[in-house]
PDB file of N, CA and C in Angstrom:
ATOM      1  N   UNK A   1       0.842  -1.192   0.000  1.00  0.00           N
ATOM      2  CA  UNK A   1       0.000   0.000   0.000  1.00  0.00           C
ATOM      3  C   UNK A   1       0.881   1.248   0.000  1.00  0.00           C
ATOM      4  N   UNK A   2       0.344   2.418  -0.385  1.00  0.00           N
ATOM      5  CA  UNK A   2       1.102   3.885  -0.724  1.00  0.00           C
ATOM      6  C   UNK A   2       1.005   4.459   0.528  1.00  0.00           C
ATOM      7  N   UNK A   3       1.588   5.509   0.712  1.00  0.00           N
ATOM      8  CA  UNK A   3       1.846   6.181   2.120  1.00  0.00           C
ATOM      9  C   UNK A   3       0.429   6.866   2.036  1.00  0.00           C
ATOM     10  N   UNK A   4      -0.576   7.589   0.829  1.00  0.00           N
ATOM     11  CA  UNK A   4      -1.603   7.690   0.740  1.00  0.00           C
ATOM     12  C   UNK A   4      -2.839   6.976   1.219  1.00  0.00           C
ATOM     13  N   UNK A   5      -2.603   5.816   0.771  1.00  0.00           N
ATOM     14  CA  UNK A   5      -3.572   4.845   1.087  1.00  0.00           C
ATOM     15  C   UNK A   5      -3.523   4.742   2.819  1.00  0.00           C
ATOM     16  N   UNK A   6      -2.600   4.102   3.199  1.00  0.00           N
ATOM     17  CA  UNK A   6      -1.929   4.153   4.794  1.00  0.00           C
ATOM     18  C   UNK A   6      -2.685   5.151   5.557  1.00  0.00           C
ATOM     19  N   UNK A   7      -2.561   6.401   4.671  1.00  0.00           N
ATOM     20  CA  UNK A   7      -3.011   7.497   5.745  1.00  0.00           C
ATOM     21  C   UNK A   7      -4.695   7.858   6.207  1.00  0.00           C
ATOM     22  N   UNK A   8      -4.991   7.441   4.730  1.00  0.00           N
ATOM     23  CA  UNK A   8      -6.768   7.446   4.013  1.00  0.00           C
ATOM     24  C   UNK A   8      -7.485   5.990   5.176  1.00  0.00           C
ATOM     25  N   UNK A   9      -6.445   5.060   5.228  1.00  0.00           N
ATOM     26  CA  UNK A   9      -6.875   3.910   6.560  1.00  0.00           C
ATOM     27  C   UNK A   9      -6.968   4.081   7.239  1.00  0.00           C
ATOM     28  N   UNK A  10      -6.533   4.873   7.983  1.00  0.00           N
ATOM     29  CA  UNK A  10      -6.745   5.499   9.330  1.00  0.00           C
ATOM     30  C   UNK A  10      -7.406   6.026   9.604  1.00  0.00           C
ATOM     31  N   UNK A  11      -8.396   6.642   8.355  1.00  0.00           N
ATOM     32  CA  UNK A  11      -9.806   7.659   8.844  1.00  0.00           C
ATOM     33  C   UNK A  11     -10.860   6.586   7.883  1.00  0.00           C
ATOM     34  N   UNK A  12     -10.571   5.488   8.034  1.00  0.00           N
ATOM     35  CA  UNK A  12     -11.614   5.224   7.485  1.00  0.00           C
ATOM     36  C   UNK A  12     -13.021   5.282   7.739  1.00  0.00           C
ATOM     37  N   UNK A  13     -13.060   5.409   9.088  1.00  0.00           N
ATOM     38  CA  UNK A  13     -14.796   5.762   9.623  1.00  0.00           C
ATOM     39  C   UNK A  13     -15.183   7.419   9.591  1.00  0.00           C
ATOM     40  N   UNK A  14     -14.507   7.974   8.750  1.00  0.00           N
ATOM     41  CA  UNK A  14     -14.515   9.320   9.100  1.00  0.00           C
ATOM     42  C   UNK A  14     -15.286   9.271   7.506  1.00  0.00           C
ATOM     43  N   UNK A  15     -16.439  10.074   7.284  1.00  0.00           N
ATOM     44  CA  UNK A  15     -17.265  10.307   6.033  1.00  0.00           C
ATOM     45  C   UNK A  15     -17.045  11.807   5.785  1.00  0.00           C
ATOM     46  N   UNK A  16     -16.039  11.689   4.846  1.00  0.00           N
ATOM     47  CA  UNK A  16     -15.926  13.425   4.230  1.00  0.00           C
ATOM     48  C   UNK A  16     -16.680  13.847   3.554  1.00  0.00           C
ATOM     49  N   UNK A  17     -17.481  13.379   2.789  1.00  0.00           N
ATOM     50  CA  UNK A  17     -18.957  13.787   2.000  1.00  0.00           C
ATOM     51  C   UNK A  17     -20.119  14.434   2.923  1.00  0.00           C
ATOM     52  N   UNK A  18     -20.027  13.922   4.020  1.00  0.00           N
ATOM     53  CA  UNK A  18     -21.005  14.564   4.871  1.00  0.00           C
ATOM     54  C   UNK A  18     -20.583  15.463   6.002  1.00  0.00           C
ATOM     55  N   UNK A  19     -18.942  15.578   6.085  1.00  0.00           N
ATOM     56  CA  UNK A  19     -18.192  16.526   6.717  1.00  0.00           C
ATOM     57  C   UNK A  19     -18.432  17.924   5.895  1.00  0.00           C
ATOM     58  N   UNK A  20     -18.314  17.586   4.768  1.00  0.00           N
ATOM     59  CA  UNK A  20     -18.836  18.625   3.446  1.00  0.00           C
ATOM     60  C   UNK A  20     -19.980  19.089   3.154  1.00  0.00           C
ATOM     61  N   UNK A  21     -20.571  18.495   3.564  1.00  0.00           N
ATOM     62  CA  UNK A  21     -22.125  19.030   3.585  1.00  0.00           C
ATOM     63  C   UNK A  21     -22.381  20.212   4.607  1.00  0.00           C
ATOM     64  N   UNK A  22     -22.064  20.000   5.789  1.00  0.00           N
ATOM     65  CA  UNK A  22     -22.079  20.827   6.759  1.00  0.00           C
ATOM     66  C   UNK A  22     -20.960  21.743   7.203  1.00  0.00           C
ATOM     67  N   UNK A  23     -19.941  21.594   6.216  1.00  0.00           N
ATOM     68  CA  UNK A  23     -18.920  22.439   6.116  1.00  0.00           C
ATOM     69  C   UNK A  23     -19.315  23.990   5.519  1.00  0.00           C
ATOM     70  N   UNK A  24     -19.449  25.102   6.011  1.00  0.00           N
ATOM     71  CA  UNK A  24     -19.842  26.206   5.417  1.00  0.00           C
ATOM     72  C   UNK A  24     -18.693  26.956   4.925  1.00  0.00           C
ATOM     73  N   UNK A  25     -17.890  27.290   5.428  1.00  0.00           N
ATOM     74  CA  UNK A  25     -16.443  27.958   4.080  1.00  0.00           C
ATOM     75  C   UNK A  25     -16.428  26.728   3.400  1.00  0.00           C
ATOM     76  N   UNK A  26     -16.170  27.416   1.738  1.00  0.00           N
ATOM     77  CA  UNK A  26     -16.354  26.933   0.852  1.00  0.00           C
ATOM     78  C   UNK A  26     -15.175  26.079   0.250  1.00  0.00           C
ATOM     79  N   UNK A  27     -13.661  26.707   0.389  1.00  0.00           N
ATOM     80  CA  UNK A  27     -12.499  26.664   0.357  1.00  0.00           C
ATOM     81  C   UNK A  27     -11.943  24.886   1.778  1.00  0.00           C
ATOM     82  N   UNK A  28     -12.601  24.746   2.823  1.00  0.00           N
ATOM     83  CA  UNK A  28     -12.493  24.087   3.472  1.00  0.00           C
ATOM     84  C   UNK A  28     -13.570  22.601   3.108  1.00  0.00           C
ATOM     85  N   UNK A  29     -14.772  22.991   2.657  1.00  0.00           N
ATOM     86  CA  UNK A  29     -15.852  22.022   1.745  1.00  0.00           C
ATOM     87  C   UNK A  29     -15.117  21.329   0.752  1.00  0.00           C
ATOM     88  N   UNK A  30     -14.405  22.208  -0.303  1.00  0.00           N
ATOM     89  CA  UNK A  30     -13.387  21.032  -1.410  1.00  0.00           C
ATOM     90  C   UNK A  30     -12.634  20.557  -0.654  1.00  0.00           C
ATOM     91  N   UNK A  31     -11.705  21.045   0.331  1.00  0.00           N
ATOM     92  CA  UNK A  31     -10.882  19.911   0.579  1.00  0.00           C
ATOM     93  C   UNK A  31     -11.251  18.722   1.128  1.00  0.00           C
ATOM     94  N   UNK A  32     -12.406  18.788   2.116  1.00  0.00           N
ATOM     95  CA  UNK A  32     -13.132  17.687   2.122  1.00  0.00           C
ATOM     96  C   UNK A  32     -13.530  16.588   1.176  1.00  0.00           C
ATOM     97  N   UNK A  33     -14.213  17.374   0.383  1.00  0.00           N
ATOM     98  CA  UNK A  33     -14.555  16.618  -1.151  1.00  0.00           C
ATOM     99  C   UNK A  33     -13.680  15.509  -1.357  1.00  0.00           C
ATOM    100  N   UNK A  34     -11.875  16.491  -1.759  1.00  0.00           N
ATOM    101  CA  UNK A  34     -11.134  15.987  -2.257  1.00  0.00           C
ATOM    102  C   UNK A  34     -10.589  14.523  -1.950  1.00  0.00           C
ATOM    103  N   UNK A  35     -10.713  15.088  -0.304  1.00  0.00           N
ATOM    104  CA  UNK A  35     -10.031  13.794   0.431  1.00  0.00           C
ATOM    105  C   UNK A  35     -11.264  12.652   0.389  1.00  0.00           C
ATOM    106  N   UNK A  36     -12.584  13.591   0.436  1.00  0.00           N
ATOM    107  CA  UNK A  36     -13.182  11.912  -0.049  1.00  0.00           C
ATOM    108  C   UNK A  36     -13.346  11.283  -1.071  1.00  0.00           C
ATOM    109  N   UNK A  37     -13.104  11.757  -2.347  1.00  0.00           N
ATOM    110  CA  UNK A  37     -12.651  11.178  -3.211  1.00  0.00           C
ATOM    111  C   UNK A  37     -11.333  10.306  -3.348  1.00  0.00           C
ATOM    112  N   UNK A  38     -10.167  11.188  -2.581  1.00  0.00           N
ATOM    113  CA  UNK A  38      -9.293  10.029  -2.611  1.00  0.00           C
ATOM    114  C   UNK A  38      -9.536   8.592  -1.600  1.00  0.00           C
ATOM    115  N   UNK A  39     -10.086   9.102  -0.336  1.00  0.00           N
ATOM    116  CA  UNK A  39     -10.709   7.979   0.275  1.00  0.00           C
ATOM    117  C   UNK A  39     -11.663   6.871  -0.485  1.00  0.00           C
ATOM    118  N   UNK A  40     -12.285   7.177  -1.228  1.00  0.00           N
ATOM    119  CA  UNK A  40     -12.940   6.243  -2.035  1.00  0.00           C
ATOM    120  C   UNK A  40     -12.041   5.734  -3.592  1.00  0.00           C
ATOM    121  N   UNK A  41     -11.361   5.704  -3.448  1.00  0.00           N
ATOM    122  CA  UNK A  41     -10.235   5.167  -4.202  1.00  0.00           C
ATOM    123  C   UNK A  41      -9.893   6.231  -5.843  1.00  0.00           C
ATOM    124  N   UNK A  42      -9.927   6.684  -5.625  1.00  0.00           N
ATOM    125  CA  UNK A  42      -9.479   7.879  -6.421  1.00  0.00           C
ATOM    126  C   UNK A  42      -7.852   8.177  -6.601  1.00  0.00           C
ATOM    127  N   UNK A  43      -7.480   8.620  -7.673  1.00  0.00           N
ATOM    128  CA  UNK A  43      -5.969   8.794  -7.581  1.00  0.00           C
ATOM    129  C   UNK A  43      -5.937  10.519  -7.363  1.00  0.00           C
ATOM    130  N   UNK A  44      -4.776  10.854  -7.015  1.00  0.00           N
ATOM    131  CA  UNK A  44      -4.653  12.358  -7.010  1.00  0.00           C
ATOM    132  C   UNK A  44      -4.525  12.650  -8.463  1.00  0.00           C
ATOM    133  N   UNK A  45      -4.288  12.158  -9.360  1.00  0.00           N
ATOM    134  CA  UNK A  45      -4.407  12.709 -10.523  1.00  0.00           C
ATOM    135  C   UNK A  45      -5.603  12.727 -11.198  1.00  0.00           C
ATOM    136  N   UNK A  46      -7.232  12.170 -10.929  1.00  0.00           N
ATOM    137  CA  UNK A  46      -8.146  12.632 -10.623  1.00  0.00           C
ATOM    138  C   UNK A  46      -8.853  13.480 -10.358  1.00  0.00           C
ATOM    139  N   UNK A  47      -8.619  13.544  -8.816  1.00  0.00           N
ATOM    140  CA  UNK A  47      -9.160  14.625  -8.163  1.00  0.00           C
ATOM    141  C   UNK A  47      -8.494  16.082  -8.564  1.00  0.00           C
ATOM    142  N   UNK A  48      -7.410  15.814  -8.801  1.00  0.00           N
ATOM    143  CA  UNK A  48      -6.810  17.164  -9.318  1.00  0.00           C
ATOM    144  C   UNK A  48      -7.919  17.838 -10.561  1.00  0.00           C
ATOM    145  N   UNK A  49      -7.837  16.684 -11.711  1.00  0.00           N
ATOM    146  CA  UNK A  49      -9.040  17.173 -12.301  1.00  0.00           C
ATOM    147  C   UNK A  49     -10.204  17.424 -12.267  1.00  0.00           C
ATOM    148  N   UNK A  50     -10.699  16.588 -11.278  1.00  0.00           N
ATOM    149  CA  UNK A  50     -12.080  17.060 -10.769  1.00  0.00           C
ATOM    150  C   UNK A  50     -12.291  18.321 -10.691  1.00  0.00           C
ATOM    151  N   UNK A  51     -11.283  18.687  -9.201  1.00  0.00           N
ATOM    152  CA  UNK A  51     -11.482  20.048  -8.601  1.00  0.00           C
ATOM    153  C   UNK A  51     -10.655  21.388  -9.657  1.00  0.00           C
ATOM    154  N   UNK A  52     -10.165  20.970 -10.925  1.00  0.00           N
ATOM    155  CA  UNK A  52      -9.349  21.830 -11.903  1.00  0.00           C
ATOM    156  C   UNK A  52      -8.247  22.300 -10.700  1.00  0.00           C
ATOM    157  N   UNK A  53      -7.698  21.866 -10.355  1.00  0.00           N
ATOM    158  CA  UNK A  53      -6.361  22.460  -9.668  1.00  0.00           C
ATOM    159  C   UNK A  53      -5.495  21.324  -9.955  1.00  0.00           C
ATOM    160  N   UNK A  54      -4.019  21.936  -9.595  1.00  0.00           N
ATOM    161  CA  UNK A  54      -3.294  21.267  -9.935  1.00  0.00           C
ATOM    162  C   UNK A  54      -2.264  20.059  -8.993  1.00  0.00           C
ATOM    163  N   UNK A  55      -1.715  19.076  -9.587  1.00  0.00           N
ATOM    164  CA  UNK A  55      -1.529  17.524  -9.187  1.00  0.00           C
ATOM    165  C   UNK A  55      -0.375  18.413  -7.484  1.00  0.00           C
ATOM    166  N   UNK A  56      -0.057  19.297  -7.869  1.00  0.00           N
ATOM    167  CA  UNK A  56       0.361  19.934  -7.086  1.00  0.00           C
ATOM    168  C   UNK A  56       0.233  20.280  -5.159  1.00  0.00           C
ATOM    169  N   UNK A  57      -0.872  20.878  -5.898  1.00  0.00           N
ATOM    170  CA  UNK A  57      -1.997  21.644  -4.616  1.00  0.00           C
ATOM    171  C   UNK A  57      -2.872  20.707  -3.989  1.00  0.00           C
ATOM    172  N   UNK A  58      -3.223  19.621  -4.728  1.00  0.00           N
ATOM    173  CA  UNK A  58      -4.009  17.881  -3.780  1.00  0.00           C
ATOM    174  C   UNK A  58      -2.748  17.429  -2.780  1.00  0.00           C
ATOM    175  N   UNK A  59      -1.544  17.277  -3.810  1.00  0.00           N
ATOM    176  CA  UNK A  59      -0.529  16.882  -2.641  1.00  0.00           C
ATOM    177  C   UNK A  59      -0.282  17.450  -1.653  1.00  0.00           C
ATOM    178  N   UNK A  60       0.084  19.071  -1.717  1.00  0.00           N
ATOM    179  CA  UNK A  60      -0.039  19.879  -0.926  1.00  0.00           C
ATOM    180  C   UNK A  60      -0.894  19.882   0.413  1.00  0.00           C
ATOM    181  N   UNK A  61      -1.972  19.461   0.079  1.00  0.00           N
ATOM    182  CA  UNK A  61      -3.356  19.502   0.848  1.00  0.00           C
ATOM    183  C   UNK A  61      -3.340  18.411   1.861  1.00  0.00           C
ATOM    184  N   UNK A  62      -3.260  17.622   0.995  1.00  0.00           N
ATOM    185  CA  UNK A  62      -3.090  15.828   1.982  1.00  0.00           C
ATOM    186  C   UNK A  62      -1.862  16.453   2.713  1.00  0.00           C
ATOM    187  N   UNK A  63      -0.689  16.656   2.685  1.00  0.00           N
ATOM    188  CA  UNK A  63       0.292  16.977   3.880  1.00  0.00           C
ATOM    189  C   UNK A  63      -0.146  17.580   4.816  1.00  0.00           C
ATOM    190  N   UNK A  64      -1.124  18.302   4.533  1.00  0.00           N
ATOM    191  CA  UNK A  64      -1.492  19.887   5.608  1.00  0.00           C
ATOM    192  C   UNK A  64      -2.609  18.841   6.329  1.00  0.00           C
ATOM    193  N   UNK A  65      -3.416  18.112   5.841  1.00  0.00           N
ATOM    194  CA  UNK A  65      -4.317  17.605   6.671  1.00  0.00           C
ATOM    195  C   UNK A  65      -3.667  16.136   7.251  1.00  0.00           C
ATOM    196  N   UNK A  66      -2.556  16.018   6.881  1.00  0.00           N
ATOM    197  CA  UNK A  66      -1.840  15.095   7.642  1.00  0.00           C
ATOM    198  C   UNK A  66      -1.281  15.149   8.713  1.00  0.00           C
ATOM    199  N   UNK A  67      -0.867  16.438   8.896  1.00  0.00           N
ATOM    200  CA  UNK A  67      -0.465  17.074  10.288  1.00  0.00           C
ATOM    201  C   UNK A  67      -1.467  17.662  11.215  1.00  0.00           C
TER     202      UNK A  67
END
């Protein structure tokens, strides 16, 4: 498994789709999104496109919510 995956295991009871729902800044709602998309098996090169940002700024993101 990827250091991604590893990390996405550890929250697995955690539902970011509905963390997102009730998330009101909007900017804090995608990253939710994002991570539940990668939680549901998604690659970051994906979600990057999903959200039009770049393969960059997902990685970015997962570090920041890793700490």
């Amino acid at each position: 498994m990827g250091r991604l995956t590893d990390e996405l295991a550890k929250l697995a009871g955690v539902d970011f789709f509905q963390i997102a729902k009730r998330e009101s800044h909007p900017k804090t709602r995608i990253r939710f999104l994002a991570l539940g998309h990668l939680q549901s098996g998604k690659t970051k090169n994906e979600v990057a496109h999903m959200f039009q940002v770049s393969l960059t700024r997902i990685s970015h993101r997962v570090e920041e919510d890793r700490e």
